[in-house]
PDB file of N, CA and C in Angstrom:
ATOM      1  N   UNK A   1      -7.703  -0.064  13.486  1.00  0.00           N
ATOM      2  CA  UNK A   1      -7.334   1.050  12.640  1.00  0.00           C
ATOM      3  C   UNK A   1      -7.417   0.613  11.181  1.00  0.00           C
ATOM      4  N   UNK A   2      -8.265   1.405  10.372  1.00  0.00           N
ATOM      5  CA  UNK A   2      -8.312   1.247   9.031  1.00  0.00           C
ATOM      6  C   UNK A   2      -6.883   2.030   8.565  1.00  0.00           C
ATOM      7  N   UNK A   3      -7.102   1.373   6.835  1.00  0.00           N
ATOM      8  CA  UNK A   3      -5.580   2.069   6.254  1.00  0.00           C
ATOM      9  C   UNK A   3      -6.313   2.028   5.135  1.00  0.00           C
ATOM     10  N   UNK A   4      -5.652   2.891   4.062  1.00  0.00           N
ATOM     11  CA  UNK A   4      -5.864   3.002   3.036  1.00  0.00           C
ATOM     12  C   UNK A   4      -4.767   2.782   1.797  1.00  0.00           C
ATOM     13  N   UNK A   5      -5.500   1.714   1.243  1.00  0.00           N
ATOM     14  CA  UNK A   5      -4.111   0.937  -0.004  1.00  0.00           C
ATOM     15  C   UNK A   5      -4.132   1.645  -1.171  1.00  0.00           C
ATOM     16  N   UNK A   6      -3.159   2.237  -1.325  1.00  0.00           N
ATOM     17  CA  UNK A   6      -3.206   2.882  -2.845  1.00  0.00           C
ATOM     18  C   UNK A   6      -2.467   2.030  -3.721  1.00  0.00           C
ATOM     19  N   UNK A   7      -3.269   2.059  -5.056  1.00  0.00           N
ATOM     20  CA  UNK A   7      -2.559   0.696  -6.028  1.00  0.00           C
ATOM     21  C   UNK A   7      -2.946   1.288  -7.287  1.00  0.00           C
ATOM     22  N   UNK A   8      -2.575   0.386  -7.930  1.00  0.00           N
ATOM     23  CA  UNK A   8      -3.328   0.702  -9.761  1.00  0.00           C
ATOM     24  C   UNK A   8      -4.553   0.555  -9.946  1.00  0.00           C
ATOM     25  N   UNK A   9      -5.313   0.886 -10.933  1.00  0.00           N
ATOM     26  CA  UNK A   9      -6.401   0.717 -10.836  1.00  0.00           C
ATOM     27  C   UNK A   9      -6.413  -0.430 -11.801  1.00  0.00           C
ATOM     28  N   UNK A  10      -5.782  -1.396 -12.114  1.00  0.00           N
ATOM     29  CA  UNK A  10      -5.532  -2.580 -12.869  1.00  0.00           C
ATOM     30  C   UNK A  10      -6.274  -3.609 -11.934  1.00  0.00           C
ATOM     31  N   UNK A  11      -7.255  -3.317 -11.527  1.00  0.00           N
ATOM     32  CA  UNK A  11      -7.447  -4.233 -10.035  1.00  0.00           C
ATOM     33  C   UNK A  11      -8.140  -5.168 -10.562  1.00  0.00           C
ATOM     34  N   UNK A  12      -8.190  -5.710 -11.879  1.00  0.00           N
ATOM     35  CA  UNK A  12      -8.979  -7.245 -12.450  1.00  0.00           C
ATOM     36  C   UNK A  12      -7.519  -7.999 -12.542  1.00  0.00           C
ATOM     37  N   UNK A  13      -6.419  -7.929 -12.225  1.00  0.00           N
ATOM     38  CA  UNK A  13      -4.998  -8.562 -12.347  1.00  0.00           C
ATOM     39  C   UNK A  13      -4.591  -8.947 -11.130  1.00  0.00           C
ATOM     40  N   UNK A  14      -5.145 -10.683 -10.994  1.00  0.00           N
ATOM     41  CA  UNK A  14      -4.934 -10.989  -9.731  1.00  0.00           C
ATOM     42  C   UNK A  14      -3.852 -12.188  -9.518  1.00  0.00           C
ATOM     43  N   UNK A  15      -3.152 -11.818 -10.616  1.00  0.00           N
ATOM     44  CA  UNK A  15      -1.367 -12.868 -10.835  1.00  0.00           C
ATOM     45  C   UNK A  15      -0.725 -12.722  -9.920  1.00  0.00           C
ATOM     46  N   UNK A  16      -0.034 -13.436  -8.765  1.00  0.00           N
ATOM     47  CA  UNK A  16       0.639 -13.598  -7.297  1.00  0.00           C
ATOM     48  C   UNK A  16       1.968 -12.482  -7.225  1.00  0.00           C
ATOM     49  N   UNK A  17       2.177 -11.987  -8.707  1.00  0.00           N
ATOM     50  CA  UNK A  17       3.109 -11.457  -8.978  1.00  0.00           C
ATOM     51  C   UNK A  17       2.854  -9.948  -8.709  1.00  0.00           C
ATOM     52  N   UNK A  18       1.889  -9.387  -9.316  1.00  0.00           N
ATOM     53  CA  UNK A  18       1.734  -8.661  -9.341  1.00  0.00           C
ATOM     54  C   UNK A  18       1.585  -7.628  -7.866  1.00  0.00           C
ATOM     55  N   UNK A  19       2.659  -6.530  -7.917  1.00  0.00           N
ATOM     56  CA  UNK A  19       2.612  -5.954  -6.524  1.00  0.00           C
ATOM     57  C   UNK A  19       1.623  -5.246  -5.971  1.00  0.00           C
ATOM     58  N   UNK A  20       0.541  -4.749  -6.515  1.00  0.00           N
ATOM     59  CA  UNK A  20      -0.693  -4.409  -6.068  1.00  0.00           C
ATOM     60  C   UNK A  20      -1.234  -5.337  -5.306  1.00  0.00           C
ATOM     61  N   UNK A  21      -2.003  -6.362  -5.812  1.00  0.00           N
ATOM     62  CA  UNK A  21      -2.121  -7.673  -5.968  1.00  0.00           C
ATOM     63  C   UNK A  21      -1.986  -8.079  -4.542  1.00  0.00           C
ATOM     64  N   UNK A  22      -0.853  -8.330  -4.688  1.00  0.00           N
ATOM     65  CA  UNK A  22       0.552  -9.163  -3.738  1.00  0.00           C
ATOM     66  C   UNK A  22      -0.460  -8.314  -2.023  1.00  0.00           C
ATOM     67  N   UNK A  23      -0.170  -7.472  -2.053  1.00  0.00           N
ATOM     68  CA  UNK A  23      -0.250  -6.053  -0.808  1.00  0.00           C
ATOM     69  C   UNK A  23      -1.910  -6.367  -0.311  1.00  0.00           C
ATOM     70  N   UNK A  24      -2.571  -6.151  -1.283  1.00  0.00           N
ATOM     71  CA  UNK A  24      -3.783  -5.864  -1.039  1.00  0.00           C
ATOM     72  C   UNK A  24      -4.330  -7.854  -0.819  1.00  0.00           C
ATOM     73  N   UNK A  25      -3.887  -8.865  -1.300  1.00  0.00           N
ATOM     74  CA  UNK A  25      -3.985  -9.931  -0.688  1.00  0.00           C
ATOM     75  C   UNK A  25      -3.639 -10.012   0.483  1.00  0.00           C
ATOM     76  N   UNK A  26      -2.027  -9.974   1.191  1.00  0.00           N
ATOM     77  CA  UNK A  26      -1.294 -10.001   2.354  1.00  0.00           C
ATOM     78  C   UNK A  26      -2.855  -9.234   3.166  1.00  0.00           C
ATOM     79  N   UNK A  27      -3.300  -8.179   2.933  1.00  0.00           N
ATOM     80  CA  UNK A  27      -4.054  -7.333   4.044  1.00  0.00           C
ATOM     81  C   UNK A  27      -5.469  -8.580   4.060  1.00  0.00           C
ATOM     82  N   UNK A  28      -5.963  -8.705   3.349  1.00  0.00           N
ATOM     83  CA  UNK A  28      -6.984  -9.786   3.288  1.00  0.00           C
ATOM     84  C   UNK A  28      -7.146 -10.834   3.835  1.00  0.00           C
ATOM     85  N   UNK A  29      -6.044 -11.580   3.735  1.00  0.00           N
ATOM     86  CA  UNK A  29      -5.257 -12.623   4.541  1.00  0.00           C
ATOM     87  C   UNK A  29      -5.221 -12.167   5.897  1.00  0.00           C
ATOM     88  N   UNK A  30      -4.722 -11.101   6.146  1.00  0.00           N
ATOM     89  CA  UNK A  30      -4.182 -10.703   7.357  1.00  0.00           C
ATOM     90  C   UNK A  30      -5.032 -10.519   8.287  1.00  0.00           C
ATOM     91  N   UNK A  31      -6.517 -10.128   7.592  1.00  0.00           N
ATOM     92  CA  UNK A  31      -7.918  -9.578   8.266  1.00  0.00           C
ATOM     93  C   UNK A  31      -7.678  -7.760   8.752  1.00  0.00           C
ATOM     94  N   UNK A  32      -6.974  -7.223   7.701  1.00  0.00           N
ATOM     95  CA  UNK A  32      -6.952  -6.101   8.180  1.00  0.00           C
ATOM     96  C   UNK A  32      -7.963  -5.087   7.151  1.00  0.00           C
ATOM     97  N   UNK A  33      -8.834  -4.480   8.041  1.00  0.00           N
ATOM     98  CA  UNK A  33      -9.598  -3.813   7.212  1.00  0.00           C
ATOM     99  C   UNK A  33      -9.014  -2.254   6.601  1.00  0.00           C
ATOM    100  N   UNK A  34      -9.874  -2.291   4.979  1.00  0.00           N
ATOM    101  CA  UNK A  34      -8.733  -1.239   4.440  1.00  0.00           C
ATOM    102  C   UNK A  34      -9.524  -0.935   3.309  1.00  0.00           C
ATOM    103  N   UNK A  35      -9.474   0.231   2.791  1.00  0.00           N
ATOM    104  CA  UNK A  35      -9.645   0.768   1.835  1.00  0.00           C
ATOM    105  C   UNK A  35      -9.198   0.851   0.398  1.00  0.00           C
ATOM    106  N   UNK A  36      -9.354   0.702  -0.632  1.00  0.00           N
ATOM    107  CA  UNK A  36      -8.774   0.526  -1.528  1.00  0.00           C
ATOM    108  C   UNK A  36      -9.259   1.988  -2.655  1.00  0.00           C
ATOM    109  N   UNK A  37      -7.952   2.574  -2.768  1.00  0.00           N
ATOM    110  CA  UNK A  37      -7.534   3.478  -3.467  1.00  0.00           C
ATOM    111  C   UNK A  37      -7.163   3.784  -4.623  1.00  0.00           C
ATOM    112  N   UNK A  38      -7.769   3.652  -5.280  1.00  0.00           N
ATOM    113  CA  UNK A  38      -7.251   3.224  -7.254  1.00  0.00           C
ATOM    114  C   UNK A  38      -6.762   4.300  -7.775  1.00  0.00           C
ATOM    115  N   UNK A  39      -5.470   4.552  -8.315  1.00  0.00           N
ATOM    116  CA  UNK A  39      -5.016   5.524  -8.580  1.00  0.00           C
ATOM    117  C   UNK A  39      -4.569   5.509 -10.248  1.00  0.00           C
ATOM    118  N   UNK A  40      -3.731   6.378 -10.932  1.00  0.00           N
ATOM    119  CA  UNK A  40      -3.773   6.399 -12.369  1.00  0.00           C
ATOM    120  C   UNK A  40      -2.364   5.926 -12.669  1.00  0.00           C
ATOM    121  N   UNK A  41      -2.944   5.119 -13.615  1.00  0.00           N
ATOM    122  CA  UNK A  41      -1.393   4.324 -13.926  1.00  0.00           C
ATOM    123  C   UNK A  41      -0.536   4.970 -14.276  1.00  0.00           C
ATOM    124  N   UNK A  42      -0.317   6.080 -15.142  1.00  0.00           N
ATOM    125  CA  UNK A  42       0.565   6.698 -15.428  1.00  0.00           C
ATOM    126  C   UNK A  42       1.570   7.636 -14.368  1.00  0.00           C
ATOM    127  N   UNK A  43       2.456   7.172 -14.077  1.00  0.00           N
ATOM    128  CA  UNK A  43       3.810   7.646 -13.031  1.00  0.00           C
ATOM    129  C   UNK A  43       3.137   8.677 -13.174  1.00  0.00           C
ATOM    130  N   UNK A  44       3.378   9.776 -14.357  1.00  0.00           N
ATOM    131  CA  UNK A  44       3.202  11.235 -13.953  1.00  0.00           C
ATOM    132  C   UNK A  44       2.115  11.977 -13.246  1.00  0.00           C
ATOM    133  N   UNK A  45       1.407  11.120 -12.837  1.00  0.00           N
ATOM    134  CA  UNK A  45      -0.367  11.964 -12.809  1.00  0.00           C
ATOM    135  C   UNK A  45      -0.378  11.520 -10.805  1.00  0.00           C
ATOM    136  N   UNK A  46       1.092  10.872 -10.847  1.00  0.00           N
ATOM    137  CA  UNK A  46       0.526  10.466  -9.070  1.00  0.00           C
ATOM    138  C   UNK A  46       0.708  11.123  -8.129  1.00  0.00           C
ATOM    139  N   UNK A  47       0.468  12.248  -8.001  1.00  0.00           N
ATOM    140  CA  UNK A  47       0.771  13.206  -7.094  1.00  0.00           C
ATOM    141  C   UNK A  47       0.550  12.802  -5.544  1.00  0.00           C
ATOM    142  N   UNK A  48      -0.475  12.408  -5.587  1.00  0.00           N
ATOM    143  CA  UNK A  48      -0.675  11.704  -4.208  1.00  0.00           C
ATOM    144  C   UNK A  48       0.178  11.084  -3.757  1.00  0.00           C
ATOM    145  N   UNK A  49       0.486  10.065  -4.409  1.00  0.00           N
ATOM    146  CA  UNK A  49       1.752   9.337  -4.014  1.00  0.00           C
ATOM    147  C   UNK A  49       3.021   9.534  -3.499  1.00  0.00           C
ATOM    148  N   UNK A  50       3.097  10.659  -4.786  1.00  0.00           N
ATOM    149  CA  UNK A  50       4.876  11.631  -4.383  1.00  0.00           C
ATOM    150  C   UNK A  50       4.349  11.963  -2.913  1.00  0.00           C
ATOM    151  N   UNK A  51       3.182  13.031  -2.646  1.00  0.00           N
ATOM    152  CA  UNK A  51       3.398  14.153  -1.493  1.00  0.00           C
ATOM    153  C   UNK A  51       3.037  12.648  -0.458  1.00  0.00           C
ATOM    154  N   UNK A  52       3.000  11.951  -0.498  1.00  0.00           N
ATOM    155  CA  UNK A  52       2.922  11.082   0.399  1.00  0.00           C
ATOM    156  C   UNK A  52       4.286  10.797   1.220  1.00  0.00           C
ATOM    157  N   UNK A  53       4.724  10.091   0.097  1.00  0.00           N
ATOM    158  CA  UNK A  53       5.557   8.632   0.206  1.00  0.00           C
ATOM    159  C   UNK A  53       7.227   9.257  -0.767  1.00  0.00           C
ATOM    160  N   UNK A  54       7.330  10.221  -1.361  1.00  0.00           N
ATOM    161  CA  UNK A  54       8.084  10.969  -2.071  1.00  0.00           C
ATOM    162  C   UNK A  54       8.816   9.767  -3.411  1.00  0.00           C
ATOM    163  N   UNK A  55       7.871   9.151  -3.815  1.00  0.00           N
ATOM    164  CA  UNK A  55       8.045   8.268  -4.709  1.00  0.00           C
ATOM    165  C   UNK A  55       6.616   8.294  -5.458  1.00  0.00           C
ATOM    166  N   UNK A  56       6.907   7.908  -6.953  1.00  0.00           N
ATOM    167  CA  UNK A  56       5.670   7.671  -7.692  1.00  0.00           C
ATOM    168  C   UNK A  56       5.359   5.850  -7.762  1.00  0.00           C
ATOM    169  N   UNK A  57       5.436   5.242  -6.962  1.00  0.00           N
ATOM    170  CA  UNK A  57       5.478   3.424  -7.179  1.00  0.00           C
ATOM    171  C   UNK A  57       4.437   3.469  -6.232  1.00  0.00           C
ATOM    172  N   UNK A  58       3.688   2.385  -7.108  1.00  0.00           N
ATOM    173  CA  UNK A  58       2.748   1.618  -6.273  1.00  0.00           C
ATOM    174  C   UNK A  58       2.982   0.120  -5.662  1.00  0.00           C
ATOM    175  N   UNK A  59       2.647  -0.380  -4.274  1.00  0.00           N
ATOM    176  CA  UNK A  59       1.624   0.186  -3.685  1.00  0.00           C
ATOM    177  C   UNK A  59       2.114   1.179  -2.292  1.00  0.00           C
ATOM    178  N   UNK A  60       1.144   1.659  -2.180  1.00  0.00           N
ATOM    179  CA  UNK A  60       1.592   1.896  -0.837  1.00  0.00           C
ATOM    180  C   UNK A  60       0.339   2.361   0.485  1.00  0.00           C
ATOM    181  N   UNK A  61       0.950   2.367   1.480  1.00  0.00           N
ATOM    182  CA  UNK A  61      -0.176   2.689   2.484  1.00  0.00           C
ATOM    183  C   UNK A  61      -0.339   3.898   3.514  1.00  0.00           C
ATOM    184  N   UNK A  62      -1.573   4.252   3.334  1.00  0.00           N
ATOM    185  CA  UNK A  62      -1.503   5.369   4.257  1.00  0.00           C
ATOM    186  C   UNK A  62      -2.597   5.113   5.434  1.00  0.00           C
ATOM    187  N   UNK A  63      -1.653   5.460   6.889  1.00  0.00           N
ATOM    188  CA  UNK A  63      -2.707   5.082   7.882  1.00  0.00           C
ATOM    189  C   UNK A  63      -4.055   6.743   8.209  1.00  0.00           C
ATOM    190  N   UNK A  64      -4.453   5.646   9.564  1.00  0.00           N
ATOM    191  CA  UNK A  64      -4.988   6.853   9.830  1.00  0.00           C
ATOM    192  C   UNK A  64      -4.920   8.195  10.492  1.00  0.00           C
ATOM    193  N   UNK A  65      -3.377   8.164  10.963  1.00  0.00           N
ATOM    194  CA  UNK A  65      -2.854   9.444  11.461  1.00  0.00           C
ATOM    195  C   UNK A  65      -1.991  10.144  10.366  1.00  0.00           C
ATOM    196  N   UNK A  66      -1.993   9.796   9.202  1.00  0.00           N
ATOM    197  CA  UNK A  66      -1.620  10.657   8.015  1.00  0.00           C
ATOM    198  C   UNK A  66      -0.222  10.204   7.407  1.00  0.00           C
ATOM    199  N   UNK A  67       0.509   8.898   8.340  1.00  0.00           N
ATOM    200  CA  UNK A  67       1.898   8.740   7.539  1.00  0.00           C
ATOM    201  C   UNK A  67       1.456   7.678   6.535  1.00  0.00           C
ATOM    202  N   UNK A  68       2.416   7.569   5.995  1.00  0.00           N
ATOM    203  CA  UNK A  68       2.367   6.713   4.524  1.00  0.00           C
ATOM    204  C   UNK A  68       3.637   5.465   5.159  1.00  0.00           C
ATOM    205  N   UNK A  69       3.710   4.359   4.858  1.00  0.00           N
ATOM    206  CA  UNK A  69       4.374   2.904   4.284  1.00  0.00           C
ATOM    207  C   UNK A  69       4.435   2.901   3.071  1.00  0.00           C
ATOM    208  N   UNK A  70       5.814   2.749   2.430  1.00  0.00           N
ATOM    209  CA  UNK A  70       6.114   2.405   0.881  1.00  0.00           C
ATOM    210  C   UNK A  70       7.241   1.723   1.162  1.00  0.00           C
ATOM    211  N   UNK A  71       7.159   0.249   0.935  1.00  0.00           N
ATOM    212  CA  UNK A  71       8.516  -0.546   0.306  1.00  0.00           C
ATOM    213  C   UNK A  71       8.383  -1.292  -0.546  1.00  0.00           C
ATOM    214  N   UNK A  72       8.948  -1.935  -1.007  1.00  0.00           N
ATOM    215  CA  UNK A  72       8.970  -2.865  -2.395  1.00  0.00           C
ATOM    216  C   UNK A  72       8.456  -3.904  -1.851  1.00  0.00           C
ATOM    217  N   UNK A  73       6.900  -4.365  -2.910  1.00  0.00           N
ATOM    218  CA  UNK A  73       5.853  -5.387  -2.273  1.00  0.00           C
ATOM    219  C   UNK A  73       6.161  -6.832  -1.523  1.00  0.00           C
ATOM    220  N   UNK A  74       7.111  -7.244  -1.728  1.00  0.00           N
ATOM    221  CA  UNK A  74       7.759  -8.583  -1.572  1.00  0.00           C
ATOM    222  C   UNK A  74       7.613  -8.107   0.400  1.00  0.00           C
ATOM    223  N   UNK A  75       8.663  -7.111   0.455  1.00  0.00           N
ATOM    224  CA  UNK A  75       8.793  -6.717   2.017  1.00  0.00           C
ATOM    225  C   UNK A  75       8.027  -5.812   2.687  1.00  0.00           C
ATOM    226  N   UNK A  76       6.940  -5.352   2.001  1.00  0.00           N
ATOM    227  CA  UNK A  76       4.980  -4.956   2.788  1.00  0.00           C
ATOM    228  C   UNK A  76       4.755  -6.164   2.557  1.00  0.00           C
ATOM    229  N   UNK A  77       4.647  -7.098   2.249  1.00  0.00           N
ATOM    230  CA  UNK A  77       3.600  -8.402   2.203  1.00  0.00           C
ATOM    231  C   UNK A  77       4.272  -9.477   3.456  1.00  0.00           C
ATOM    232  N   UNK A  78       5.708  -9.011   3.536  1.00  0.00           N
ATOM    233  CA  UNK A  78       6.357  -9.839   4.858  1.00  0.00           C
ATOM    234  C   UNK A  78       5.715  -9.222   6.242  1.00  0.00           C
ATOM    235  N   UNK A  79       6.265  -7.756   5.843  1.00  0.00           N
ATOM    236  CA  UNK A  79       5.634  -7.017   6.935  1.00  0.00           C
ATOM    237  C   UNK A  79       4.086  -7.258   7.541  1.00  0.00           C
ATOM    238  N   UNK A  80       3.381  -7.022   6.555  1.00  0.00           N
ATOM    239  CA  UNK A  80       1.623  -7.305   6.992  1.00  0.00           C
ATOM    240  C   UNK A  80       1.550  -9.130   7.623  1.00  0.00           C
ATOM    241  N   UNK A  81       2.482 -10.020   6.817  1.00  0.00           N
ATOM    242  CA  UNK A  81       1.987 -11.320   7.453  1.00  0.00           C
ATOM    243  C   UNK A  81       2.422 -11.894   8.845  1.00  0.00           C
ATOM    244  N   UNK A  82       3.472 -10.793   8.950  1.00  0.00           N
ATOM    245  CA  UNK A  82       4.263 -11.175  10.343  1.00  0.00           C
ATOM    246  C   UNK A  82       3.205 -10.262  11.786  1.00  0.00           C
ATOM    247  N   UNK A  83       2.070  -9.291  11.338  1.00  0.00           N
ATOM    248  CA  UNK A  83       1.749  -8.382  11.931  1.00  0.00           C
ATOM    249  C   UNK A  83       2.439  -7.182  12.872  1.00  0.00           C
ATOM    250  N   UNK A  84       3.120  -7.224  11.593  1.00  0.00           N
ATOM    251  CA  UNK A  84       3.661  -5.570  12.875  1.00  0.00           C
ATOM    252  C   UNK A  84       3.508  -4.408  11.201  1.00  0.00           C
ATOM    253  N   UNK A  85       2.222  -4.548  10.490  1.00  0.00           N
ATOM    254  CA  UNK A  85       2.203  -3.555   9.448  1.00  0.00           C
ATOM    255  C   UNK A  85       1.763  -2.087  10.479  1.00  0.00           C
ATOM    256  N   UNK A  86       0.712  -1.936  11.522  1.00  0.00           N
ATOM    257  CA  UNK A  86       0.797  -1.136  12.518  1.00  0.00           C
ATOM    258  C   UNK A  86       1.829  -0.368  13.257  1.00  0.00           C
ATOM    259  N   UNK A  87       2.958  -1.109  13.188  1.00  0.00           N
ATOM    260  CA  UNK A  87       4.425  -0.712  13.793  1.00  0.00           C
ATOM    261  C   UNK A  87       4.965   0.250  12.697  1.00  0.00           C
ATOM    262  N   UNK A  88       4.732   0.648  11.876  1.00  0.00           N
ATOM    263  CA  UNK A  88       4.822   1.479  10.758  1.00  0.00           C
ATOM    264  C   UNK A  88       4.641   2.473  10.436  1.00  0.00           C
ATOM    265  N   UNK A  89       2.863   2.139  11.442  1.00  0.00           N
ATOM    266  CA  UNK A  89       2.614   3.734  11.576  1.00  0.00           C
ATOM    267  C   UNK A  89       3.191   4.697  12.345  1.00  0.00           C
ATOM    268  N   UNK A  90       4.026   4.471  12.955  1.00  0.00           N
ATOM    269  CA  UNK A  90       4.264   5.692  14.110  1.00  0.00           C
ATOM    270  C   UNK A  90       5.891   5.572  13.649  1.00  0.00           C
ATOM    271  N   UNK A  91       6.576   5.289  12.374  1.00  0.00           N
ATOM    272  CA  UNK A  91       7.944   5.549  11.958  1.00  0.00           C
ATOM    273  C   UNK A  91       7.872   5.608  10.624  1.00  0.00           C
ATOM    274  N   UNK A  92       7.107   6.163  10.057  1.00  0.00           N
ATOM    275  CA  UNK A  92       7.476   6.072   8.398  1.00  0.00           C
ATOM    276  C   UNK A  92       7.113   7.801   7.993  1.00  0.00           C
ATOM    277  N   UNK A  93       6.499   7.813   6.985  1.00  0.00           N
ATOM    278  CA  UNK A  93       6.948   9.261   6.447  1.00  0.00           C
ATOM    279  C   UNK A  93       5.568   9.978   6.770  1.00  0.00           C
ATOM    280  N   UNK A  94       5.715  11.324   7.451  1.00  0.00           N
ATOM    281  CA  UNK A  94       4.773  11.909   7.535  1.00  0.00           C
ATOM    282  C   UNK A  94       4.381  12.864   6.911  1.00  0.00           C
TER     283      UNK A  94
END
């Protein structure tokens, strides 16, 4: 199952820190194939995001049955390395 990573479009900022970054490494690492979604930095313009995930923060993920994953990158990057980022899909926000 593909997913699709929505992040900043800051995507030349590849500092360990950085939570885009952080997410979209963990999946790389992980060997999970995925899409990458560049969205507009400015909070106000993220609509996608809100009707997603009901938050404007990046990153976050949307599978392929339509729910979204959003937590604070530190604990998606635990999640994806432990492999249960899949376990997600079938309990997070639809």
């Amino acid at each position: 199952m593909a997913v699709k990573l929505y992040r900043c479009s800051v995507q030349w900022s590849k500092h360990r820190r950085h939570p885009c970054w952080l997410i979209e490494k963990a999946l790389i690492d992980a060997g999970i194939e995925y899409e990458r979604v560049s969205g507009p930095v400015r909070k106000s313009k993220r609509d996608v995001i809100v009707a997603g995930t009901g938050q404007r923060l990046y990153p976050a993920i949307q599978f392929e049955n339509g729910t979204w994953y959003r937590e604070e990158a530190d604990e998606m990057a635990r999640t994806i390395a432990d492999g249960r980022l899949m376990e997600k899909a079938e309990s997070t926000i639809a």
